[in-house]
Protein backbone atom coordinates (compact mmCIF):
# COMPACT_ATOMS: atom_id res chain seq x y z
CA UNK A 1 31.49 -57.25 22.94
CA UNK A 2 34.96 -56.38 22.19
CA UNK A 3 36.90 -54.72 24.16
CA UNK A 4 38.74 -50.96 23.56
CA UNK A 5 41.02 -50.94 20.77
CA UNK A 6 44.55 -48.67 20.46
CA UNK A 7 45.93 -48.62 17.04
CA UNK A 8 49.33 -47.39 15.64
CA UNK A 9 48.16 -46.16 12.39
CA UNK A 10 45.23 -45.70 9.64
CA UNK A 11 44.54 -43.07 7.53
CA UNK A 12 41.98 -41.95 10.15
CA UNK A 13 45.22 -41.82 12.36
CA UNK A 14 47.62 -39.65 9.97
CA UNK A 15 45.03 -36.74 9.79
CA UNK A 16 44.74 -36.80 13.43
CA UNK A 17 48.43 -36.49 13.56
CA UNK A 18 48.61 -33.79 10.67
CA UNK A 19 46.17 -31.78 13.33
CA UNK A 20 48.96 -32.83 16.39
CA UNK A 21 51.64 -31.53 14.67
CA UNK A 22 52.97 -34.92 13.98
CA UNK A 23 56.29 -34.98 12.07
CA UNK A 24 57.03 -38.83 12.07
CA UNK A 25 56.39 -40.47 8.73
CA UNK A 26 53.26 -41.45 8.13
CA UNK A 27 53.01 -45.03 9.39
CA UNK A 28 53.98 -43.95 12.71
CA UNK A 29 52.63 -42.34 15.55
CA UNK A 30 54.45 -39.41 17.18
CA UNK A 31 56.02 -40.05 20.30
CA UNK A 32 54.11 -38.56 23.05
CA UNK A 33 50.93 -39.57 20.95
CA UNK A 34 48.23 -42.40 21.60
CA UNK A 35 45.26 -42.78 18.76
CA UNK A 36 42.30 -44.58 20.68
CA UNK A 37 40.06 -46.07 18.19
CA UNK A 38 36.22 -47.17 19.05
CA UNK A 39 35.20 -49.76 16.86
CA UNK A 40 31.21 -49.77 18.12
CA UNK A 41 30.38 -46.26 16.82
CA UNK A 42 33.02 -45.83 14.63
CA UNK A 43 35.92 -42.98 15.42
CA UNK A 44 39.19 -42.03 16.85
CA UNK A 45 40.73 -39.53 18.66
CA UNK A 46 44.66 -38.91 19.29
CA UNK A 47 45.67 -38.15 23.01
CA UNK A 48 49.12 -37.06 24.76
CA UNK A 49 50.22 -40.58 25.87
CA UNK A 50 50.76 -38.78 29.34
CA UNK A 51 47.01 -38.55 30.08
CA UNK A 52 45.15 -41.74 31.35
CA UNK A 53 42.65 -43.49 29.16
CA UNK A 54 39.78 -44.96 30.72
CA UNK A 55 37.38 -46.83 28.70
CA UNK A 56 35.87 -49.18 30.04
CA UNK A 57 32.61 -47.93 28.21
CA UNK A 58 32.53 -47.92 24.41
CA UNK A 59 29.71 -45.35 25.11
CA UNK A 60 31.94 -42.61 27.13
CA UNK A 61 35.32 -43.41 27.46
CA UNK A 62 37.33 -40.68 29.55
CA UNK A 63 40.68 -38.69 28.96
CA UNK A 64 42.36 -37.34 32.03
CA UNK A 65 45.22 -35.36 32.28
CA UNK A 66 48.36 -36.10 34.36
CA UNK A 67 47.47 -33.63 37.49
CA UNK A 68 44.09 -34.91 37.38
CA UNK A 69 43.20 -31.36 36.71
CA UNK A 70 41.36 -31.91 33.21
CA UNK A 71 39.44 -34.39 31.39
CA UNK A 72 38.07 -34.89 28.04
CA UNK A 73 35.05 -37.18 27.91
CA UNK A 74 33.78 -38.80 24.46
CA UNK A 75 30.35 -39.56 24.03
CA UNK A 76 28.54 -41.81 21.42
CA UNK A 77 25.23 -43.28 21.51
CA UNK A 78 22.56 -43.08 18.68
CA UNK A 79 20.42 -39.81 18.51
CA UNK A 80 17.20 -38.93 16.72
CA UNK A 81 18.57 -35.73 16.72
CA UNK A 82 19.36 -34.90 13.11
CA UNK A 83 22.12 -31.84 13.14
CA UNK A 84 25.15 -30.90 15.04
CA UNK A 85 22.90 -28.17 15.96
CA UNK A 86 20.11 -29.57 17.21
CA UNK A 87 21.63 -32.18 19.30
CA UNK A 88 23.91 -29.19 20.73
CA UNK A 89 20.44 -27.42 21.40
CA UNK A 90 18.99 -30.54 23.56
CA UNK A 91 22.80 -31.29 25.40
CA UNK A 92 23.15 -27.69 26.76
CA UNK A 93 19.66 -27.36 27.75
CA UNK A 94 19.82 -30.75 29.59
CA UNK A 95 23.07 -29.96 31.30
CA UNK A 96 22.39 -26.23 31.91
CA UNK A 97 19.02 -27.80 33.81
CA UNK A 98 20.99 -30.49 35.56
CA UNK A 99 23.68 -28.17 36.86
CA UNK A 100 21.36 -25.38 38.50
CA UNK A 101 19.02 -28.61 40.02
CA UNK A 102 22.08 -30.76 41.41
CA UNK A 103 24.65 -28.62 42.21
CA UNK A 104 23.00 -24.23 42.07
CA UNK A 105 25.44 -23.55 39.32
CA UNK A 106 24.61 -21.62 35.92
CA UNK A 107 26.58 -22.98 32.71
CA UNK A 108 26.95 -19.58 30.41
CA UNK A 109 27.33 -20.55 26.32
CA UNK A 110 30.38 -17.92 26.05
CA UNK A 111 30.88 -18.90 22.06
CA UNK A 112 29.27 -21.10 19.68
CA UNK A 113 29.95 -21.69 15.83
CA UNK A 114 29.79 -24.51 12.82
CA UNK A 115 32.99 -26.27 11.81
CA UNK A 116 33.84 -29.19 10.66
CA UNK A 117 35.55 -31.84 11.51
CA UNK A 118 37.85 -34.56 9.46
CA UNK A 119 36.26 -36.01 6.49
CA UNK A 120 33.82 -32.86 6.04
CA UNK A 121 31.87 -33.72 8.99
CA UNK A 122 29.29 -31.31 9.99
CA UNK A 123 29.70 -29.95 13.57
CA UNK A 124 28.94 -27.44 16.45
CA UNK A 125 31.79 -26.07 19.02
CA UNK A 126 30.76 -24.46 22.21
CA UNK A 127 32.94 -23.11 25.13
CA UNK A 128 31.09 -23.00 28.14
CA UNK A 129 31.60 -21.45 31.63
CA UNK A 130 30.23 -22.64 34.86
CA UNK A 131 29.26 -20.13 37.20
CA UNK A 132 29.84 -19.27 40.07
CA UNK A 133 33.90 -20.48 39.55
CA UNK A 134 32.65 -23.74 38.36
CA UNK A 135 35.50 -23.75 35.78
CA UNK A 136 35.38 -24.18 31.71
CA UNK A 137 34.55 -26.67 29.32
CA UNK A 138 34.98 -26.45 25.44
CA UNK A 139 32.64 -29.17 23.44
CA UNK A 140 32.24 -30.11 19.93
CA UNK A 141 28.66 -31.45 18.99
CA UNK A 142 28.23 -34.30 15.69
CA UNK A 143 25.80 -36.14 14.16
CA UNK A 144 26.71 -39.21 11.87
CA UNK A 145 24.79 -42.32 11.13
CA UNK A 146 22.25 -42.03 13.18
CA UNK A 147 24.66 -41.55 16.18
CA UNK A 148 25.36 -38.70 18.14
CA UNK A 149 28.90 -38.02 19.29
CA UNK A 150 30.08 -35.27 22.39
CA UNK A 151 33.39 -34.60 22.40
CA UNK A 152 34.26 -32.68 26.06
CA UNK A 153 37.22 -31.18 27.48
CA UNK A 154 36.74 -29.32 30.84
CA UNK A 155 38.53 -28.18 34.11
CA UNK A 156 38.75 -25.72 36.93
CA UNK A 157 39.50 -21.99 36.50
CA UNK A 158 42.50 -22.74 37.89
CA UNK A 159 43.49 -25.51 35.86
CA UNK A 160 41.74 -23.89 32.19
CA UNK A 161 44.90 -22.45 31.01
CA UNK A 162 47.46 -25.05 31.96
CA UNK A 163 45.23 -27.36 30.01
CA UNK A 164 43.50 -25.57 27.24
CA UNK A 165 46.14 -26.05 24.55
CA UNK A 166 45.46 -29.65 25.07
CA UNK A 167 42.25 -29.96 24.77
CA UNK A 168 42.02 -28.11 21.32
CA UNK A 169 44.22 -30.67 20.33
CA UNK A 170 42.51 -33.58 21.63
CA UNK A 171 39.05 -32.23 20.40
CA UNK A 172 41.07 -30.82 16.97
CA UNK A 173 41.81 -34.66 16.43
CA UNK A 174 38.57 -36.08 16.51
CA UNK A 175 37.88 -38.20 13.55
CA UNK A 176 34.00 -39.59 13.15
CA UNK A 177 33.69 -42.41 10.45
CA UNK A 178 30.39 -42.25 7.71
């Protein structure tokens, strides 16, 4: 199996830049930028080239900010889940269950709605809280192929703020292939 791939530029790549705020022309990459591109299930997401890519896993590759303070995880595996919705349904009940079993903590749904992402891809964005001060996460859900894709971005209370803006970016950027 091939290994992780890091591209300078597709068409994938200029949209994801469009949603950066990307000024360079468009067969470059902003400085500051890195497009990370997984060729098993097919997307790519853009990430400050500050934060630390690990991804070792074609199945959850991990985004972590400079502090250490935040991280945005990417998952992909196939689904027989058939909406945005429904595999949304099945990931917050399995991690709302896992959280009070493991570790006596609540995860709150504090805002969920339908978007969509590049190339009219149907999706679902949650923000979550983790109670009692477990900090915040902010997710966005997506079906396509067959394959189900989890796009995560989380951190402390402390840290939500300092790294929010980020992560709307790094989820905002997120570009499934059909």
């Amino acid at each position: 199996m091939a290994g992780p791939k890091q591209f300078r530029y597709t068409g994938a790549a200029a949209a994801v830049l469009l949603m950066l705020g990307g000024a360079a022309a468009a067969q470059d990459v902003p400085d500051g930028i890195e497009v990370y591109s997984n060729a098993r299930y097919h997307w790519s997401i853009a990430y400050p080239a500050n934060w630390a890519l690990e991804a070792g896993d074609e199945q959850f590759i991990r985004i972590v900010a400079p502090e250490k303070n935040g991280i945005c995880g990417v998952r992909s595996r196939p689904t027989s889940q058939a909406t945005a919705d429904a595999l949304a349904d099945y990931a917050l009940a399995y991690a709302k269950k896992n959280l009070k079993e493991h570790k006596g903590l609540d995860q709150v749904t504090v805002s969920r709605e339908r978007t969509r992402l590049h190339g009219d891809v149907e999706a679902t964005a949650v923000t979550v809280a983790i109670e009692p001060g477990g900090g915040q996460a902010r997710r966005i859900y997506a079906v396509v192929g067959g394959n189900g894709f989890m796009v995560d971005c989380a951190a402390s209370d402390a840290a939500w703020h300092s790294n929010e803006p980020q992560f709307r970016k790094i989820i905002a950027s997120f570009t499934p292939s059909r």
